[in-house]
Protein backbone atom coordinates (compact mmCIF):
# COMPACT_ATOMS: atom_id res chain seq x y z
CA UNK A 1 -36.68 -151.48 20.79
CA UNK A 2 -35.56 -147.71 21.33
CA UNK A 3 -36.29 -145.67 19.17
CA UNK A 4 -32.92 -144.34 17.02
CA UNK A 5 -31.07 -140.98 18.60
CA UNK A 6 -31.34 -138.30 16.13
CA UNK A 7 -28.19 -136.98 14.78
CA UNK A 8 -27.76 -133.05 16.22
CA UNK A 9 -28.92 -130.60 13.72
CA UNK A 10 -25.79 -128.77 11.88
CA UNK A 11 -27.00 -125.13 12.55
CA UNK A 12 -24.88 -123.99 9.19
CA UNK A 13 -26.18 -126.98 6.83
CA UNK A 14 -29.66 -125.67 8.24
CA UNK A 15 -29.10 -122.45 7.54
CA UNK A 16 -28.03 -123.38 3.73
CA UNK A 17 -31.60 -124.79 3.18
CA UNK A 18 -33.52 -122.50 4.53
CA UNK A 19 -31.52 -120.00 1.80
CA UNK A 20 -31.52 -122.38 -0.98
CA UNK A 21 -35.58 -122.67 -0.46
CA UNK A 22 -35.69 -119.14 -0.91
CA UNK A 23 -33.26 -119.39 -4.08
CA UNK A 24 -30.65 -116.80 -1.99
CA UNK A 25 -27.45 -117.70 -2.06
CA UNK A 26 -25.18 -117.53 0.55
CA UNK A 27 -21.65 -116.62 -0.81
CA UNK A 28 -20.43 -113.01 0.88
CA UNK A 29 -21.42 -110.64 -1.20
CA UNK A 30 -25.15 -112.27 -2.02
CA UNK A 31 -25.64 -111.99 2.03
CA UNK A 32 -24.21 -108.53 1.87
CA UNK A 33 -26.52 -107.55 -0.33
CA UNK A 34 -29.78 -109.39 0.94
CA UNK A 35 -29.04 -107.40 4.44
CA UNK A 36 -29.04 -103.85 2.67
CA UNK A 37 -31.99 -104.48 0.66
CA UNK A 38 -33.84 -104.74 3.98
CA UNK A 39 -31.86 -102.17 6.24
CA UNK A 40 -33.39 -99.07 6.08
CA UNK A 41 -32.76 -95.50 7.75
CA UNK A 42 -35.09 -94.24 10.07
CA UNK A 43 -36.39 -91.54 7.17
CA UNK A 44 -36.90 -94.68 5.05
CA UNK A 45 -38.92 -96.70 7.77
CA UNK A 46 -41.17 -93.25 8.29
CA UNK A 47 -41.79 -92.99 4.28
CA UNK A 48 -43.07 -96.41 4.55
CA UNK A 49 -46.41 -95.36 5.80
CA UNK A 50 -46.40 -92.68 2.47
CA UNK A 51 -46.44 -95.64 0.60
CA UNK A 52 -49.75 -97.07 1.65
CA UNK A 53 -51.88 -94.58 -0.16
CA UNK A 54 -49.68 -95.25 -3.12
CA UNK A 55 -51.14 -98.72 -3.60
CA UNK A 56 -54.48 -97.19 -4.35
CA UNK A 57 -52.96 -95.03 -6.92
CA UNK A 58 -55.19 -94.75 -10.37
CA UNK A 59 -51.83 -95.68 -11.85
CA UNK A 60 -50.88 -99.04 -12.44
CA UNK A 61 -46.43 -98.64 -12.10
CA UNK A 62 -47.32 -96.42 -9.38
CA UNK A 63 -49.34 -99.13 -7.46
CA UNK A 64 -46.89 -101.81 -8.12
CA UNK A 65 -43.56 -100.17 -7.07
CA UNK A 66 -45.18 -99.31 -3.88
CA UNK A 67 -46.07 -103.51 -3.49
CA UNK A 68 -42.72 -104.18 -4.48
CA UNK A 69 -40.79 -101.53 -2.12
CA UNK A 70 -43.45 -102.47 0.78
CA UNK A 71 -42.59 -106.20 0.21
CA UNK A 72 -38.79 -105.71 -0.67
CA UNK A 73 -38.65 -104.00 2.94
CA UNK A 74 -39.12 -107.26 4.49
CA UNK A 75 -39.87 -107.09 8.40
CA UNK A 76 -39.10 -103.59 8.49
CA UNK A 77 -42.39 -103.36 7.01
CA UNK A 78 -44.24 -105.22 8.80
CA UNK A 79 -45.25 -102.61 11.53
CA UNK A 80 -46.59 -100.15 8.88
CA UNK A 81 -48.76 -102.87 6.91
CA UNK A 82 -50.19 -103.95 10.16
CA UNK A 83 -51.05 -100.61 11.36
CA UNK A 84 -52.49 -99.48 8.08
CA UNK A 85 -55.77 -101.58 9.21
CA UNK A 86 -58.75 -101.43 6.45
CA UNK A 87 -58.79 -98.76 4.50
CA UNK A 88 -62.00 -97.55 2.54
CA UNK A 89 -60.06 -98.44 -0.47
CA UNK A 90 -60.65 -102.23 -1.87
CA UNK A 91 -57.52 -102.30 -3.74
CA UNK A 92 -55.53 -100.67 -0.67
CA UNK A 93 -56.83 -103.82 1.20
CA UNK A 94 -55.87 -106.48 -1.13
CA UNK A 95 -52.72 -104.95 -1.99
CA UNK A 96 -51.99 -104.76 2.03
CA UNK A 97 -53.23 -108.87 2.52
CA UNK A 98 -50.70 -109.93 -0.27
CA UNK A 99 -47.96 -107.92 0.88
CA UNK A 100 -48.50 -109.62 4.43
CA UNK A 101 -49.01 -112.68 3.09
CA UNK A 102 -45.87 -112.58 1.06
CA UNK A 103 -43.78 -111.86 3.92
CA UNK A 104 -45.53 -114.46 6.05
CA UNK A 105 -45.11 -117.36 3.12
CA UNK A 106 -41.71 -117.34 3.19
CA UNK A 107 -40.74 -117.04 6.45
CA UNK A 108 -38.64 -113.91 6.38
CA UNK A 109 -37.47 -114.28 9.91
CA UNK A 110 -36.00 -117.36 9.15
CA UNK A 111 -34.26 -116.55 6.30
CA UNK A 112 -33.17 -113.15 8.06
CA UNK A 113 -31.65 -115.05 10.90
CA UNK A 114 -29.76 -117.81 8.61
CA UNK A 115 -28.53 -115.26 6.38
CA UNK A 116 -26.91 -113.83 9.64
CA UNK A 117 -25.50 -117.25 10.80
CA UNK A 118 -24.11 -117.67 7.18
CA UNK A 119 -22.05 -114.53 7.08
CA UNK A 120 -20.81 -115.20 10.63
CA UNK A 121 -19.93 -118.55 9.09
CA UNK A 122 -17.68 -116.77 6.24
CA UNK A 123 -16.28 -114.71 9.14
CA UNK A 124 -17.29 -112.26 6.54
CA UNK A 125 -15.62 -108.42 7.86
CA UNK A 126 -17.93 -106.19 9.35
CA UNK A 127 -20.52 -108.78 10.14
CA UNK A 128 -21.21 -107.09 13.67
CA UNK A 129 -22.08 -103.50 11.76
CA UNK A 130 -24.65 -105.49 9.37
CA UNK A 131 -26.54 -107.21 11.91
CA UNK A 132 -26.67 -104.61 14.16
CA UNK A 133 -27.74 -101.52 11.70
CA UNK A 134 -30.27 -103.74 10.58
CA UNK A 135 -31.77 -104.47 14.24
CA UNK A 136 -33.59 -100.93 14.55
CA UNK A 137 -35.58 -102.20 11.47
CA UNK A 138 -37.30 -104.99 13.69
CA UNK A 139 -37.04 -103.40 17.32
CA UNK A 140 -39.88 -106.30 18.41
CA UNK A 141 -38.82 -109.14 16.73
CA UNK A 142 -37.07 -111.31 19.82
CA UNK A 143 -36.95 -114.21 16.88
CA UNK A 144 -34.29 -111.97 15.38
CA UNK A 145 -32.46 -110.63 18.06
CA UNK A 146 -31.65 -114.00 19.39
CA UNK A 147 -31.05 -115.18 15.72
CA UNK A 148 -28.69 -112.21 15.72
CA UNK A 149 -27.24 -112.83 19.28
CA UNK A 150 -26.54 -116.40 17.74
CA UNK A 151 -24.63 -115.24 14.61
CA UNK A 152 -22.41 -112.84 16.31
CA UNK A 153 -21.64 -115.49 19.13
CA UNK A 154 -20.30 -117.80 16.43
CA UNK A 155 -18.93 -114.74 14.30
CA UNK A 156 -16.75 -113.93 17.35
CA UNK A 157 -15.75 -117.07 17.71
CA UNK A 158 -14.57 -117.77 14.80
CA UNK A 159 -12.43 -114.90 14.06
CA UNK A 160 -11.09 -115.43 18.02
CA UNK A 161 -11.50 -111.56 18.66
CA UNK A 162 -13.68 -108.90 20.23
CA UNK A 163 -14.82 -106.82 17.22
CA UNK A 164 -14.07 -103.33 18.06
CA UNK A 165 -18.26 -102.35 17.42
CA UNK A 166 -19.09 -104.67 19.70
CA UNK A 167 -16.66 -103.63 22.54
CA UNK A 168 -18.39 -99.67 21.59
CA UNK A 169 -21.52 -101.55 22.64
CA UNK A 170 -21.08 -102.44 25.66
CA UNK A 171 -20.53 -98.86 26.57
CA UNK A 172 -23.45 -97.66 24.50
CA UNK A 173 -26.40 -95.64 25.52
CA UNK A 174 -29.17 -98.61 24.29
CA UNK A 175 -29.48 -101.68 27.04
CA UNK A 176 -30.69 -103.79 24.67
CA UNK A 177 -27.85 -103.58 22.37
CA UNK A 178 -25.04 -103.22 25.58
CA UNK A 179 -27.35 -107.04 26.95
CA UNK A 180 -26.64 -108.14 23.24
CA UNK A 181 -22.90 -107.58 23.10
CA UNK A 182 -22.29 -108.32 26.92
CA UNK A 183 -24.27 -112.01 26.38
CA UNK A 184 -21.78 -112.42 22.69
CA UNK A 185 -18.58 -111.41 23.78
CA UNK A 186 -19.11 -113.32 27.55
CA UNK A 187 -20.05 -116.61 25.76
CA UNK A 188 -17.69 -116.24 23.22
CA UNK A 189 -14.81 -114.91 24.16
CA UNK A 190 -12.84 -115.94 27.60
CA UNK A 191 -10.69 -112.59 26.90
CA UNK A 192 -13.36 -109.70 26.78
CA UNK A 193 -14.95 -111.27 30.11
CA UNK A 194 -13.06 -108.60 32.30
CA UNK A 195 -14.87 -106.08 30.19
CA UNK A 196 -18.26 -107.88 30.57
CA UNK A 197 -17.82 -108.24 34.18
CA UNK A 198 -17.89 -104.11 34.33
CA UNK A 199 -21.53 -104.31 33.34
CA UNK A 200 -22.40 -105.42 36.76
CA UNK A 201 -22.53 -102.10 37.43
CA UNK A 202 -24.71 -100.66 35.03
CA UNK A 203 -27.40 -98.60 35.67
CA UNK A 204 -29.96 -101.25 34.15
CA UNK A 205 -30.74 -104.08 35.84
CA UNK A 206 -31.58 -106.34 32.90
CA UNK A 207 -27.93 -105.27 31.94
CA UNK A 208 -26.58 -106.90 34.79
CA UNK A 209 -28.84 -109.76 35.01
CA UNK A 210 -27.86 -111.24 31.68
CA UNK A 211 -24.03 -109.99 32.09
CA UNK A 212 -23.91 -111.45 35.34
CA UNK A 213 -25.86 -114.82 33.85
CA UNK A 214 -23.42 -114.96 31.15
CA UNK A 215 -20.54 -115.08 33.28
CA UNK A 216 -21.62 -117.62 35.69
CA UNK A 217 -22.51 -120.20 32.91
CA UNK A 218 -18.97 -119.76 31.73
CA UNK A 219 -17.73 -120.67 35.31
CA UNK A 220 -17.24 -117.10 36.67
CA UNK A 221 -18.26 -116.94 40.35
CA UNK A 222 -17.37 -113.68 41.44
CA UNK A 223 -20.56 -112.70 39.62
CA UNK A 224 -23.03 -114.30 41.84
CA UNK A 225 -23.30 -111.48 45.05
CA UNK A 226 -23.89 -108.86 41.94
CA UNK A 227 -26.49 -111.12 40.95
CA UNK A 228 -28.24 -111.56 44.09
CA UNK A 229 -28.21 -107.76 44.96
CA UNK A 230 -30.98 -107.72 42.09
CA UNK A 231 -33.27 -109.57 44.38
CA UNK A 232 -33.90 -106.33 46.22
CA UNK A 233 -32.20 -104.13 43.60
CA UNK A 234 -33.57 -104.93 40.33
CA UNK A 235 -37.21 -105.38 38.50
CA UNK A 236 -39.46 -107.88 39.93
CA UNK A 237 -38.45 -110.06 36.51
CA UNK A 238 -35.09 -110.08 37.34
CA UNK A 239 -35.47 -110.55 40.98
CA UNK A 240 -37.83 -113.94 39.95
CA UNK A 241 -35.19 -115.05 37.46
CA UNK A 242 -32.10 -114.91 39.76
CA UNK A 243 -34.00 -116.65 42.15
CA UNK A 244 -34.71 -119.53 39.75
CA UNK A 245 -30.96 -119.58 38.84
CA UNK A 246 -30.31 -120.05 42.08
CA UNK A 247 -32.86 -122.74 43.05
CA UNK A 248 -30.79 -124.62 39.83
CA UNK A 249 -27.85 -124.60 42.45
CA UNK A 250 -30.17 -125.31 44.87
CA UNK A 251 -30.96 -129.09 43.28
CA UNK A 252 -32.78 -131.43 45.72
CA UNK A 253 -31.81 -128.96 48.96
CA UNK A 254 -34.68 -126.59 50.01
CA UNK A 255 -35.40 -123.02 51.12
CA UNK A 256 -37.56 -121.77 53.91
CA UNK A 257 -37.41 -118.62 52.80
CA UNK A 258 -38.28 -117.27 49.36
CA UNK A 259 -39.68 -113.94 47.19
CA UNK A 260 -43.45 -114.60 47.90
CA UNK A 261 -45.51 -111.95 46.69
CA UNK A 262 -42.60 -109.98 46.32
CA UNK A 263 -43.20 -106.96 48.92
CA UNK A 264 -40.15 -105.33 50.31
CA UNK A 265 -39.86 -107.48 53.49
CA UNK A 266 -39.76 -110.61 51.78
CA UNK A 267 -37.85 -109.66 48.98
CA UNK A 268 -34.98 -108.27 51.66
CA UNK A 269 -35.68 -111.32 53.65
CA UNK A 270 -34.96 -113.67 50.32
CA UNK A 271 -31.70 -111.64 49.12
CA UNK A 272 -30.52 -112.46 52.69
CA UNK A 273 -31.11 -115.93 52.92
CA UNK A 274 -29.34 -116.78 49.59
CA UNK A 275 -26.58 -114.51 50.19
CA UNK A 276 -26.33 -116.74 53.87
CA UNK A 277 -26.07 -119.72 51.32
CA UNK A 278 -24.21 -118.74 49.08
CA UNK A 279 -21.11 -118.00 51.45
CA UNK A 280 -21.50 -121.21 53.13
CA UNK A 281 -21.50 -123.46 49.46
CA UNK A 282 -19.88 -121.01 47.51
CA UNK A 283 -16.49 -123.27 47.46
CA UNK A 284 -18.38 -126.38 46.34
């Protein structure tokens, strides 16, 4: 007997639960507010680290405003109460473990990224300038940023425009955040794809990778000789994942030649052999 298909997870009724576990609810202005509680500026994330000697103050309030601040923070504190390490201070210490603990226990991430989903959801206005002034707060966190990335594909979508922030993005001086907006607005949007397609030309390669990626899953072709210019053009990474992607086209047909230990010759050798392929099953 097979075993019964499992229905597909509803990524919004998901979301809901993961909120309603942490007793947050998810009308507008409740996600508003739960994203500026934990967006702070970059003076705020520095005073952080002031407020680890506070929790070994001889005063009690003094002690427990700098917990709840520290914890409040949410991931944007996590770098500081990591890097704090022991301290000769016993209540320091224990003050440090709960706050870590606190933020591990609940599974901030997870409520960060289905708080994001949820006001995408509402199509609430200015979603794109919440989620991405709160991204500097958790530079490292990749479970965010695609959390994020997620949210603002759907947000998009379901307002059927390019939100003007997001188009200033993809002009923007931070690759990470012009990779963000190019992968959003090329998924989402069929109309801002001619803008996308620009970033084929941008001076980081990781730009154009996922740009160039982006486009080609949505059935753009004219992306692929852009692509495989990276081969000898681009990082090493990038040069190994375009050659996967195109080893998916590949299917069952082979390859004599391939990166190897990716010197110059074969790397040259590689871009030139695809390219060779690519003209003659381009059309198919």
């Amino acid at each position: 007997q097979e075993a019964p298909v499992e229905p597909p997870v509803d990524p919004v009724k998901a979301a809901r639960a993961v909120l309603a576990e942490g007793k947050i609810s998810d009308d507008p202005d409740s996600l508003k507010q739960f994203f500026k509680q934990r967006t702070l500026s970059e003076a705020e994330r520095k005073n952080l680290a002031g407020l680890i000697q506070k929790l070994g103050s001889d005063d009690f309030d003094t002690r427990e405003n700098a917990s709840q601040t520290l914890s409040g923070a949410g991931l944007a504190a996590l770098p500081t109460l990591r890097a704090a390490g022991r301290d000769s201070d016993v209540e320091v210490n224990r003050r440090i473990e709960m706050c870590l603990k606190q933020l591990n226990d609940v599974n901030e991430s997870g409520r960060v990224n289905a708080a994001a989903l949820m006001l995408a959801h509402h199509k609430v206005e200015g979603t794109p300038k919440i989620l991405l002034d709160y991204l500097p707060c958790v530079p490292n966190d990749e479970s965010v940023l695609e959390g994020t990335r997620l949210a603002l594909i759907l947000y998009s979508k379901n307002t059927d425009r390019a939100d003007p922030l997001l188009e200033q993005t993809l002009a923007g001086k931070d690759a990470k955040l012009r990779t963000l907006a190019a992968q959003v607005l090329g998924e989402a949007l069929p109309k801002a794809r001619g803008e996308v397609r620009k970033l084929m030309q941008d001076p980081a390669s990781e730009v154009r990778y996922h740009a160039g990626v982006t486009l080609a899953r949505a059935g753009d072709k004219s992306v692929v000789p852009d692509l495989l210019k990276l081969i000898t053009d681009g990082s090493m990474d990038d040069a190994n994942l375009v050659e996967d992607l195109m080893f998916q086209l590949l299917g069952d047909g082979k390859m004599e030649t391939t990166l190897g230990q990716g010197d110059a010759a074969h790397r040259k050798a590689s871009r030139a052999a695809w390219e060779k392929w690519w003209k003659d099953n381009e059309a198919k």
